[in-house]
C-alpha atoms as a PDB file:
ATOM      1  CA  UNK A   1      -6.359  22.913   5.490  1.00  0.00           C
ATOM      2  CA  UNK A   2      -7.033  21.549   8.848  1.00  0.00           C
ATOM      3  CA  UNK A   3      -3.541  20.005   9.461  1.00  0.00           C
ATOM      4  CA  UNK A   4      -2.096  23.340   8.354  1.00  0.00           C
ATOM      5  CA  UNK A   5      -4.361  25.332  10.851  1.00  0.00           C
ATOM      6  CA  UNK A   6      -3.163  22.452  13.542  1.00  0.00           C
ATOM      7  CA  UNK A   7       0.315  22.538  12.718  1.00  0.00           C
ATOM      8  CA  UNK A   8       0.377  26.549  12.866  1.00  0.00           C
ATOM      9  CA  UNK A   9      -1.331  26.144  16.396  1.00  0.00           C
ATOM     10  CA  UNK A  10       1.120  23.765  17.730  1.00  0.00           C
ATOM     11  CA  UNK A  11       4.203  25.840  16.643  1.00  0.00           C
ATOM     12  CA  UNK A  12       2.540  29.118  17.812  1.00  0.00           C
ATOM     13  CA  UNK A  13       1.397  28.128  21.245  1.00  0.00           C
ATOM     14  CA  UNK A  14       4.353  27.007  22.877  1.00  0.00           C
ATOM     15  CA  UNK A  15       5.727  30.530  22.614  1.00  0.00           C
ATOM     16  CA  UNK A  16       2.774  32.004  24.373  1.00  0.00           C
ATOM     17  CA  UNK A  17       3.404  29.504  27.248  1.00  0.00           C
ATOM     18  CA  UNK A  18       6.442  31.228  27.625  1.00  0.00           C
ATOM     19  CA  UNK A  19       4.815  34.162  28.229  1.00  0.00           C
ATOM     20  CA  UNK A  20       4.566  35.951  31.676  1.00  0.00           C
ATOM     21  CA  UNK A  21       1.538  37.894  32.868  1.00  0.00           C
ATOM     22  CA  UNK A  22      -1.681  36.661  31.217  1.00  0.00           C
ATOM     23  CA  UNK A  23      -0.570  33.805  29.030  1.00  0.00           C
ATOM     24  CA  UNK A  24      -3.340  31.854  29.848  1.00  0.00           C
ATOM     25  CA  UNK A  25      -5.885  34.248  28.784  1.00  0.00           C
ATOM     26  CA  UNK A  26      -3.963  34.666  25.603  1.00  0.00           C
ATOM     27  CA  UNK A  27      -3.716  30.939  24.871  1.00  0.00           C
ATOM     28  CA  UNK A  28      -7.400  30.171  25.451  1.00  0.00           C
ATOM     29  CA  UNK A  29      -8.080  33.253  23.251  1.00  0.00           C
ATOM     30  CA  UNK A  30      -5.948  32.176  20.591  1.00  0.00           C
ATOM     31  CA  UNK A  31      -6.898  28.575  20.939  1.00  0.00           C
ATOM     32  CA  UNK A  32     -11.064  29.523  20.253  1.00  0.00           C
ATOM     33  CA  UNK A  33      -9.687  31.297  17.317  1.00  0.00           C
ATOM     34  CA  UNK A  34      -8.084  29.068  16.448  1.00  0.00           C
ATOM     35  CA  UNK A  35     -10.316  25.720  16.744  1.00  0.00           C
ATOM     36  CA  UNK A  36     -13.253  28.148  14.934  1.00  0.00           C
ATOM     37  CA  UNK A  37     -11.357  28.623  11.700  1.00  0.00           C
ATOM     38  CA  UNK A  38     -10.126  24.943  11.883  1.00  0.00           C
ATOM     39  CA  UNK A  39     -14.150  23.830  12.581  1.00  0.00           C
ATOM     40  CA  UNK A  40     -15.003  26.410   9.589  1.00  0.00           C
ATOM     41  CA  UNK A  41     -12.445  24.797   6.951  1.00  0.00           C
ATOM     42  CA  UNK A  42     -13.616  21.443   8.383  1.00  0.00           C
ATOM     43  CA  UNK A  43     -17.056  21.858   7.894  1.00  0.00           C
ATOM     44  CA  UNK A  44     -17.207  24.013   4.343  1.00  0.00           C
ATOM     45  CA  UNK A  45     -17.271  20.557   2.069  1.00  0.00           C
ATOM     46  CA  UNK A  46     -19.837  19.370   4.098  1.00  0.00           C
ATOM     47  CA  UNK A  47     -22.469  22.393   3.386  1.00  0.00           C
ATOM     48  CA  UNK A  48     -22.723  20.970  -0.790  1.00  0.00           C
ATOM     49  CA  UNK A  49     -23.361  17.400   0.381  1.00  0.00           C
ATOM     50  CA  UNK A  50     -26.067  18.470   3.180  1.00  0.00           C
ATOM     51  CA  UNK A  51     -28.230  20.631   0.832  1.00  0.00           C
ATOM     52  CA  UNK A  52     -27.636  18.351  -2.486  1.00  0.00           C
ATOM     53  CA  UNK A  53     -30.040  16.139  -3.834  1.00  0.00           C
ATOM     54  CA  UNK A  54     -28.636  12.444  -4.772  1.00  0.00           C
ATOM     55  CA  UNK A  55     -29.359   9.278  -6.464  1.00  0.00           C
ATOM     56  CA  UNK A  56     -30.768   6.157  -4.602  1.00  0.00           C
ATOM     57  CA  UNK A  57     -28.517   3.548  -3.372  1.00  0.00           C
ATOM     58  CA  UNK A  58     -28.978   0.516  -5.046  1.00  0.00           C
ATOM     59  CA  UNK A  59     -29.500  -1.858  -1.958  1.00  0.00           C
ATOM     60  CA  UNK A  60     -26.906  -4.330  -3.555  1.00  0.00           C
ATOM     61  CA  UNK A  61     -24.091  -1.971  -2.222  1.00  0.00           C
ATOM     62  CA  UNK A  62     -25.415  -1.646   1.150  1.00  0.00           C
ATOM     63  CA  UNK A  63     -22.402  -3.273   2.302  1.00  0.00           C
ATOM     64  CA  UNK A  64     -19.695  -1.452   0.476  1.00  0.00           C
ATOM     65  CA  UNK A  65     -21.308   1.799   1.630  1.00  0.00           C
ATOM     66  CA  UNK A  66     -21.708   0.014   5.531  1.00  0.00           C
ATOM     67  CA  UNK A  67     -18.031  -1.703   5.436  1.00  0.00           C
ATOM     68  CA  UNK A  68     -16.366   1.961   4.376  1.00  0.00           C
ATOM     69  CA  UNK A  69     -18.448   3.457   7.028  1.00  0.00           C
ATOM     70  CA  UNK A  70     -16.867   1.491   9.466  1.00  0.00           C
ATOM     71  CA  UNK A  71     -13.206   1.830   8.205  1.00  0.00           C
ATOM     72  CA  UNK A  72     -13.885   5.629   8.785  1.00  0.00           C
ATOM     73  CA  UNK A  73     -15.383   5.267  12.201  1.00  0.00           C
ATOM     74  CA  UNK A  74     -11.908   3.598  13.146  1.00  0.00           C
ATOM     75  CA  UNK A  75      -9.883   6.079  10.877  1.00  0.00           C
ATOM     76  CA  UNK A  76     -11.084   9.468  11.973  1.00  0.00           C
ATOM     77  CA  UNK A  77     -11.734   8.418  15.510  1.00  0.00           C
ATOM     78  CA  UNK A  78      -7.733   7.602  15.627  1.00  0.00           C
ATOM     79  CA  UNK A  79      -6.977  10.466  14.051  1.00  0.00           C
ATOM     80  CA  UNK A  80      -8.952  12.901  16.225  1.00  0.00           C
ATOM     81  CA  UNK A  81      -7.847  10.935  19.404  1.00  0.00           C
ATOM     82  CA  UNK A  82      -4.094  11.539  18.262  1.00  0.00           C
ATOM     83  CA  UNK A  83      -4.986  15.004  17.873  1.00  0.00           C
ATOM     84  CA  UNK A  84      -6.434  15.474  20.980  1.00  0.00           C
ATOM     85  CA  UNK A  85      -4.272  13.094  23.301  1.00  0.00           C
ATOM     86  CA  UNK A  86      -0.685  13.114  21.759  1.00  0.00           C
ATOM     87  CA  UNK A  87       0.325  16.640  23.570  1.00  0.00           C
ATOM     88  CA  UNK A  88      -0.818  14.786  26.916  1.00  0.00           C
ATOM     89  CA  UNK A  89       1.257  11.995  26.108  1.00  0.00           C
ATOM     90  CA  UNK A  90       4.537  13.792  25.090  1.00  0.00           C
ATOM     91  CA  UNK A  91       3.694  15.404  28.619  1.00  0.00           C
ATOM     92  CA  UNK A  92       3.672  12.354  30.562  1.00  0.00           C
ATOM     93  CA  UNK A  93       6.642  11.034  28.434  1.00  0.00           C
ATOM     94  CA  UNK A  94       8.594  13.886  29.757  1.00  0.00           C
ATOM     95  CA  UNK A  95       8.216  16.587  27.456  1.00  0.00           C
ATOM     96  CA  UNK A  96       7.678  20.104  28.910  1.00  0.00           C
ATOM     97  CA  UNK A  97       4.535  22.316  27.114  1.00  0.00           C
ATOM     98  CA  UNK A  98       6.857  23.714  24.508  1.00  0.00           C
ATOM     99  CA  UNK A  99       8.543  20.617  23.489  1.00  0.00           C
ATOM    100  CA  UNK A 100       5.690  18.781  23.532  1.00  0.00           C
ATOM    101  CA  UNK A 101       3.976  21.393  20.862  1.00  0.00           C
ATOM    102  CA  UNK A 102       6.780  21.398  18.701  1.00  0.00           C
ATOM    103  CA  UNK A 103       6.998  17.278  18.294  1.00  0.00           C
ATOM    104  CA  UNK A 104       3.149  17.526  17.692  1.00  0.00           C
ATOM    105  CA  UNK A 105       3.503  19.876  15.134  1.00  0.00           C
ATOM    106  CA  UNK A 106       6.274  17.599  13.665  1.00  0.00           C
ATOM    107  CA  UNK A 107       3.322  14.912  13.544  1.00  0.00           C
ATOM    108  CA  UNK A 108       0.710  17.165  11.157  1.00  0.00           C
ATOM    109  CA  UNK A 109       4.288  17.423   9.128  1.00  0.00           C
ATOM    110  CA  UNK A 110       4.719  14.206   8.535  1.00  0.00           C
ATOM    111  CA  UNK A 111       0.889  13.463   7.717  1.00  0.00           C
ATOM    112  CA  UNK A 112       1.486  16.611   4.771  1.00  0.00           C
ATOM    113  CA  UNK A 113       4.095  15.047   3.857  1.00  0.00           C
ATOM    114  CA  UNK A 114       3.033  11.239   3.707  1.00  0.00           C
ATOM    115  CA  UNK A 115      -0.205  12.021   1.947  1.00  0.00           C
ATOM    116  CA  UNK A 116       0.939  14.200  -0.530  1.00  0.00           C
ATOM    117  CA  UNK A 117       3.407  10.895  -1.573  1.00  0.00           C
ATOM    118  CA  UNK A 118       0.542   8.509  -0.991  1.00  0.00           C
ATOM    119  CA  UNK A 119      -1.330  10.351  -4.130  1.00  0.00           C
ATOM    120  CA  UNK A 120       1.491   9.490  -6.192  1.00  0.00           C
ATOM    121  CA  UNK A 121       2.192   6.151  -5.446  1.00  0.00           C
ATOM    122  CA  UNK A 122      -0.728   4.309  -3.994  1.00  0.00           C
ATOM    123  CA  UNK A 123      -3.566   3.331  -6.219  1.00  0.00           C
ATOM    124  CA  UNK A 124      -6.404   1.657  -6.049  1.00  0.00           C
ATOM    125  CA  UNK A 125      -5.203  -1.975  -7.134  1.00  0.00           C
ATOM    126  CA  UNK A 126      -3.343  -1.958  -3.954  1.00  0.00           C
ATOM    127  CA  UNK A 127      -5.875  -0.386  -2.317  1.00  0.00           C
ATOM    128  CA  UNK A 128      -6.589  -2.862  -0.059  1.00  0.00           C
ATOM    129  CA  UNK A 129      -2.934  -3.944   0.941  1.00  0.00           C
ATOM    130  CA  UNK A 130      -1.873  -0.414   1.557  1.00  0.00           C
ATOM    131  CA  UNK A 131      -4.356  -0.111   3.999  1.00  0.00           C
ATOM    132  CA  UNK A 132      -3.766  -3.097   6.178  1.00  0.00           C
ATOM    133  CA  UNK A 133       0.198  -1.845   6.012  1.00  0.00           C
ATOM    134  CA  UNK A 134      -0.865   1.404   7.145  1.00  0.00           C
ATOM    135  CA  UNK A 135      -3.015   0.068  10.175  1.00  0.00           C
ATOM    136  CA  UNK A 136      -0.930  -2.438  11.349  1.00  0.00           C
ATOM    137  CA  UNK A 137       2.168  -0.137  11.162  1.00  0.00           C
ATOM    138  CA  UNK A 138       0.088   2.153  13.179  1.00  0.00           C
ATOM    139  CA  UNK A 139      -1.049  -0.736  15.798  1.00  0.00           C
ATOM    140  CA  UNK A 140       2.634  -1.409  16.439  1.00  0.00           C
ATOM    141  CA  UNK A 141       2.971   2.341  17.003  1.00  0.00           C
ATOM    142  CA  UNK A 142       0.542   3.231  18.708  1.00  0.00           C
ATOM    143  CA  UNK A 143       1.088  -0.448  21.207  1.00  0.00           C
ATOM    144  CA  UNK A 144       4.576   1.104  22.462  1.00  0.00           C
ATOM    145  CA  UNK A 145       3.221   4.642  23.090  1.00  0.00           C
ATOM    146  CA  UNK A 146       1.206   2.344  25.784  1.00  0.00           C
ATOM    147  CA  UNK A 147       4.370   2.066  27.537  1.00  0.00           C
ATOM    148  CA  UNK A 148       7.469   4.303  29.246  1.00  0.00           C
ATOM    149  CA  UNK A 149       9.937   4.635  26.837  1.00  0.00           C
ATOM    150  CA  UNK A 150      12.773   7.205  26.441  1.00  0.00           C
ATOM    151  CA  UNK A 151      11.601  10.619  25.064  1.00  0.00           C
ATOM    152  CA  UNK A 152      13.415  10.194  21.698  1.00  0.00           C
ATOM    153  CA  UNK A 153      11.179   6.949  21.204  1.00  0.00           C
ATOM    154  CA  UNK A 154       8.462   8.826  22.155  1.00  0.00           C
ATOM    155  CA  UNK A 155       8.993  11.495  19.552  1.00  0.00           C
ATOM    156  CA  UNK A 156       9.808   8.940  16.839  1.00  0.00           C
ATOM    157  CA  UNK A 157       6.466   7.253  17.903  1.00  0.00           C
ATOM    158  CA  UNK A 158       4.352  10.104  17.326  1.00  0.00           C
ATOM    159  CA  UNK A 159       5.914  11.218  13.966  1.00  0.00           C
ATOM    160  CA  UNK A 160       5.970   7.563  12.666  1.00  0.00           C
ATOM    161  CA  UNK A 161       2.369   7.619  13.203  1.00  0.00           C
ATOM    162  CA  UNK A 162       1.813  10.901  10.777  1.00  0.00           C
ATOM    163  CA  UNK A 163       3.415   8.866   8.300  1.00  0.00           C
ATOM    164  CA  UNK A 164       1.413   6.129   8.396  1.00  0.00           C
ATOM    165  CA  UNK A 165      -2.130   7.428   8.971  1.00  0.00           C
ATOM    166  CA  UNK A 166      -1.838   9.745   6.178  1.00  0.00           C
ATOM    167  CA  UNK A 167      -2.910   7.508   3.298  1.00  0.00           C
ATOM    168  CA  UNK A 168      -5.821   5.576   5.103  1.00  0.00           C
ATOM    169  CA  UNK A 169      -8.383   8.215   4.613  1.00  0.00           C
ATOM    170  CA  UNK A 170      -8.178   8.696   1.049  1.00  0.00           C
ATOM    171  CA  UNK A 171      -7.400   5.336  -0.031  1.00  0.00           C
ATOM    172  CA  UNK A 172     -10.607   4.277   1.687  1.00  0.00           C
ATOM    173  CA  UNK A 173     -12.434   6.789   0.111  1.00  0.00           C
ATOM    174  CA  UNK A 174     -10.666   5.368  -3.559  1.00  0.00           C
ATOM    175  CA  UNK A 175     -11.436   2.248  -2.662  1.00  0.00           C
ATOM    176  CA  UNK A 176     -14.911   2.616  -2.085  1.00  0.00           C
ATOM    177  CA  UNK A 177     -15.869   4.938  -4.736  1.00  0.00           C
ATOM    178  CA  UNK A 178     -14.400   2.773  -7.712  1.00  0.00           C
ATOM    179  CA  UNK A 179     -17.111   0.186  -6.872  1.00  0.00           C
ATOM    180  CA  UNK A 180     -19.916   2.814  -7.805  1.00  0.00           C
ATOM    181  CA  UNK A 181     -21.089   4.644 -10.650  1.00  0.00           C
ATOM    182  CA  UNK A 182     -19.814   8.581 -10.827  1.00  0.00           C
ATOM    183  CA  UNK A 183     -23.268  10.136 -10.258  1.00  0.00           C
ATOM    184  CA  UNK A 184     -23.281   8.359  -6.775  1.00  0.00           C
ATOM    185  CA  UNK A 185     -20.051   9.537  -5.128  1.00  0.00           C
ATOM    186  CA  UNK A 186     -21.855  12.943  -3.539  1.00  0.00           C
ATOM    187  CA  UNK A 187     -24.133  10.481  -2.163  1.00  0.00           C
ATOM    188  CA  UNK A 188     -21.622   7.634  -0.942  1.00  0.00           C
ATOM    189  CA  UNK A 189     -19.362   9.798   0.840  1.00  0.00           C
ATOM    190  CA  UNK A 190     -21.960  11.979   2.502  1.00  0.00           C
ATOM    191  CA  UNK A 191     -23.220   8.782   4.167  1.00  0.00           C
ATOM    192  CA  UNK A 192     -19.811   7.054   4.759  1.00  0.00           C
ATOM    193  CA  UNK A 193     -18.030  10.273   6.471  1.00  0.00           C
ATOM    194  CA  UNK A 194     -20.967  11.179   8.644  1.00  0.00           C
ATOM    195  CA  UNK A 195     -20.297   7.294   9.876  1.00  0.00           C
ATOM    196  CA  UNK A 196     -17.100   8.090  10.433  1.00  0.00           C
ATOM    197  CA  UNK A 197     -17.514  11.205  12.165  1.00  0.00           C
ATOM    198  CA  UNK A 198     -18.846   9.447  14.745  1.00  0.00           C
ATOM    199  CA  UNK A 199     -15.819   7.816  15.559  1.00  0.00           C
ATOM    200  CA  UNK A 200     -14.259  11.818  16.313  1.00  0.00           C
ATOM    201  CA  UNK A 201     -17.278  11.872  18.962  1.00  0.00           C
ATOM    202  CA  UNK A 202     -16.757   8.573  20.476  1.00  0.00           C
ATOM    203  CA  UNK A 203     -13.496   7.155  20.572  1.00  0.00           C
ATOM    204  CA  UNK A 204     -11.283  10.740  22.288  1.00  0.00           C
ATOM    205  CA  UNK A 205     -14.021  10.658  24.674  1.00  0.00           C
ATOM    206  CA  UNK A 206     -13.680   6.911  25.397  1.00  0.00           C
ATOM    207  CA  UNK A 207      -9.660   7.668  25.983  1.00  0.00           C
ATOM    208  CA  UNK A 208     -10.669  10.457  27.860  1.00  0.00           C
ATOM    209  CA  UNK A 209     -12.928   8.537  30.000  1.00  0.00           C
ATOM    210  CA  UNK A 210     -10.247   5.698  30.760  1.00  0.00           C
ATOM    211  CA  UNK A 211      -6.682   7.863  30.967  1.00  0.00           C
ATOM    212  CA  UNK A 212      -8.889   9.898  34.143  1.00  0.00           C
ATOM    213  CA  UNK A 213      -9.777   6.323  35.759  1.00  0.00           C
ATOM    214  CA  UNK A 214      -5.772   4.567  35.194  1.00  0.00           C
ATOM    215  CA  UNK A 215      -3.237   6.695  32.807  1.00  0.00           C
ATOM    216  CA  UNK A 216      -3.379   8.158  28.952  1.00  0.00           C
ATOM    217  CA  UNK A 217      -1.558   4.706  28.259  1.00  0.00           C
ATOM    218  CA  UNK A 218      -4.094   2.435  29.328  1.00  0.00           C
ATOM    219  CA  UNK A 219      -6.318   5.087  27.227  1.00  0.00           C
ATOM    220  CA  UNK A 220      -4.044   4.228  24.029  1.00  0.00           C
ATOM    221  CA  UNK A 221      -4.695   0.691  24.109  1.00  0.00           C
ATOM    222  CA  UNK A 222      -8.195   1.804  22.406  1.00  0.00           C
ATOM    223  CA  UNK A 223      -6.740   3.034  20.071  1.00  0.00           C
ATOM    224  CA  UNK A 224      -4.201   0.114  19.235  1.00  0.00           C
ATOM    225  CA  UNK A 225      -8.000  -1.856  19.299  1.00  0.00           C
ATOM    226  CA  UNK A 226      -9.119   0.749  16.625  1.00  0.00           C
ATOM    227  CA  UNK A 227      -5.946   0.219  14.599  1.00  0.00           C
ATOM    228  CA  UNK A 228      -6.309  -3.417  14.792  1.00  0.00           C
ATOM    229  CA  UNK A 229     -10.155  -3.650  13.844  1.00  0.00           C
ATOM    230  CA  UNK A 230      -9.215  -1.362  10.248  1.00  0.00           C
ATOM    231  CA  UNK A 231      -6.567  -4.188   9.779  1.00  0.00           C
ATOM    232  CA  UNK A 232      -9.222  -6.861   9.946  1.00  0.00           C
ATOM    233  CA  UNK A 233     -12.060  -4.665   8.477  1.00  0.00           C
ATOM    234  CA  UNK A 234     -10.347  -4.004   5.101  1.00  0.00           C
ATOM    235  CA  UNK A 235     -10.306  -7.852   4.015  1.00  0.00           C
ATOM    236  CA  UNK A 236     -14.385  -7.320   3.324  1.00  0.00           C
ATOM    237  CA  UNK A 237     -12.747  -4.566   0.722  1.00  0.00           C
END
């Protein structure tokens, strides 16, 4: 629901842009609309798990629960980051507003796309491998949007990297649930994605922080660092 609210944004803004008179007042306008029904989706699954009662933790899968916690951190922080810094890149790539839009929509595509095959294909006995694939694949992508490259790479870049974060979230989620008992999964993913959700407060800010002090390329390389720490984090799985 989210990447279909993101993906309508994308494709819808760059149209207003084109607008003359008060385009900008129309594209915040739309944009708070916008970002409130995407929050509202967002947040829905999370009302169950925050008024639920659950099971105790055993303490003997403290670091299952700790270890996925992490993998999320890095997951959903990259994700967010890409959602938030990928039109500024396009920009500085060469891309004009509309362009720029349109590729980015192109990227919540391919994330549709790639998840939807990833729940046919990958499993949980190759949990683990998939994973790594997916992060280091998304390393190497994300290490040459750190550098001026023709627009066309730059495209390619940003829609390769749809593809390939689309299975990490749930087959860390798979992963981690099949080492507990049913009753416990309300509980282990309550604690796991508020972990994670961290990582959507921390890391855009962090690229923020850096891409005003040098460029939004030297703010990637944090995220290449993100991509690279899931890589090594999933051989504890």
């Amino acid at each position: 629901m989210v990447q279909v609210t993101t993906m309508l944004v994308t494709l819808l803004v760059g149209p207003l842009l084109d607008r003359s008179g008060h385009r900008l007042l129309l594209v915040a306008g739309f944009l708070i609309v916008a970002a409130a029904i995407g929050l509202f989706a967002a947040a829905l699954p999370a009302i169950p798990a925050a008024v639920a009662s659950y099971p105790r933790i055993s303490s003997g899968f403290e670091f299952a629960v700790a270890l996925a916690g992490l993998l999320l951190f890095c997951y959903i922080g990259l994700e967010v980051s890409a959602a938030s810094w990928t039109t500024t890149h396009l920009k500085h790539a060469g891309f004009d507003e509309k362009r720029a839009a349109l590729v980015f929509s192109l990227f919540w595509v391919a994330m549709m796309v790639s998840r939807l095959a990833a729940s046919q294909w990958v499993s949980t006995a190759i949990g683990q491998a998939a994973i790594q694939a997916c992060a280091l694949a998304s390393a190497l992508a994300l290490l040459l949007m750190t550098f001026r490259t023709a627009r066309w790479v730059a495209s390619a870049s940003v829609i390769f990297l749809g593809l390939v974060f689309a299975p990490l979230f749930p087959t860390i989620a798979g992963v981690t649930f099949v080492r507990f008992n049913p009753s416990l999964y309300g509980s282990v993913f309550a604690i796991i994605f508020s972990l994670g959700l961290l990582g959507s407060s921390i890391v855009p800010a962090a690229i923020g922080a850096v891409s005003e002090k040098h460029s939004i390329r030297a703010g990637y390389r944090i995220m290449v660092v993100l991509a690279l720490a899931l890589f090594f984090l999933a051989f504890g799985l």
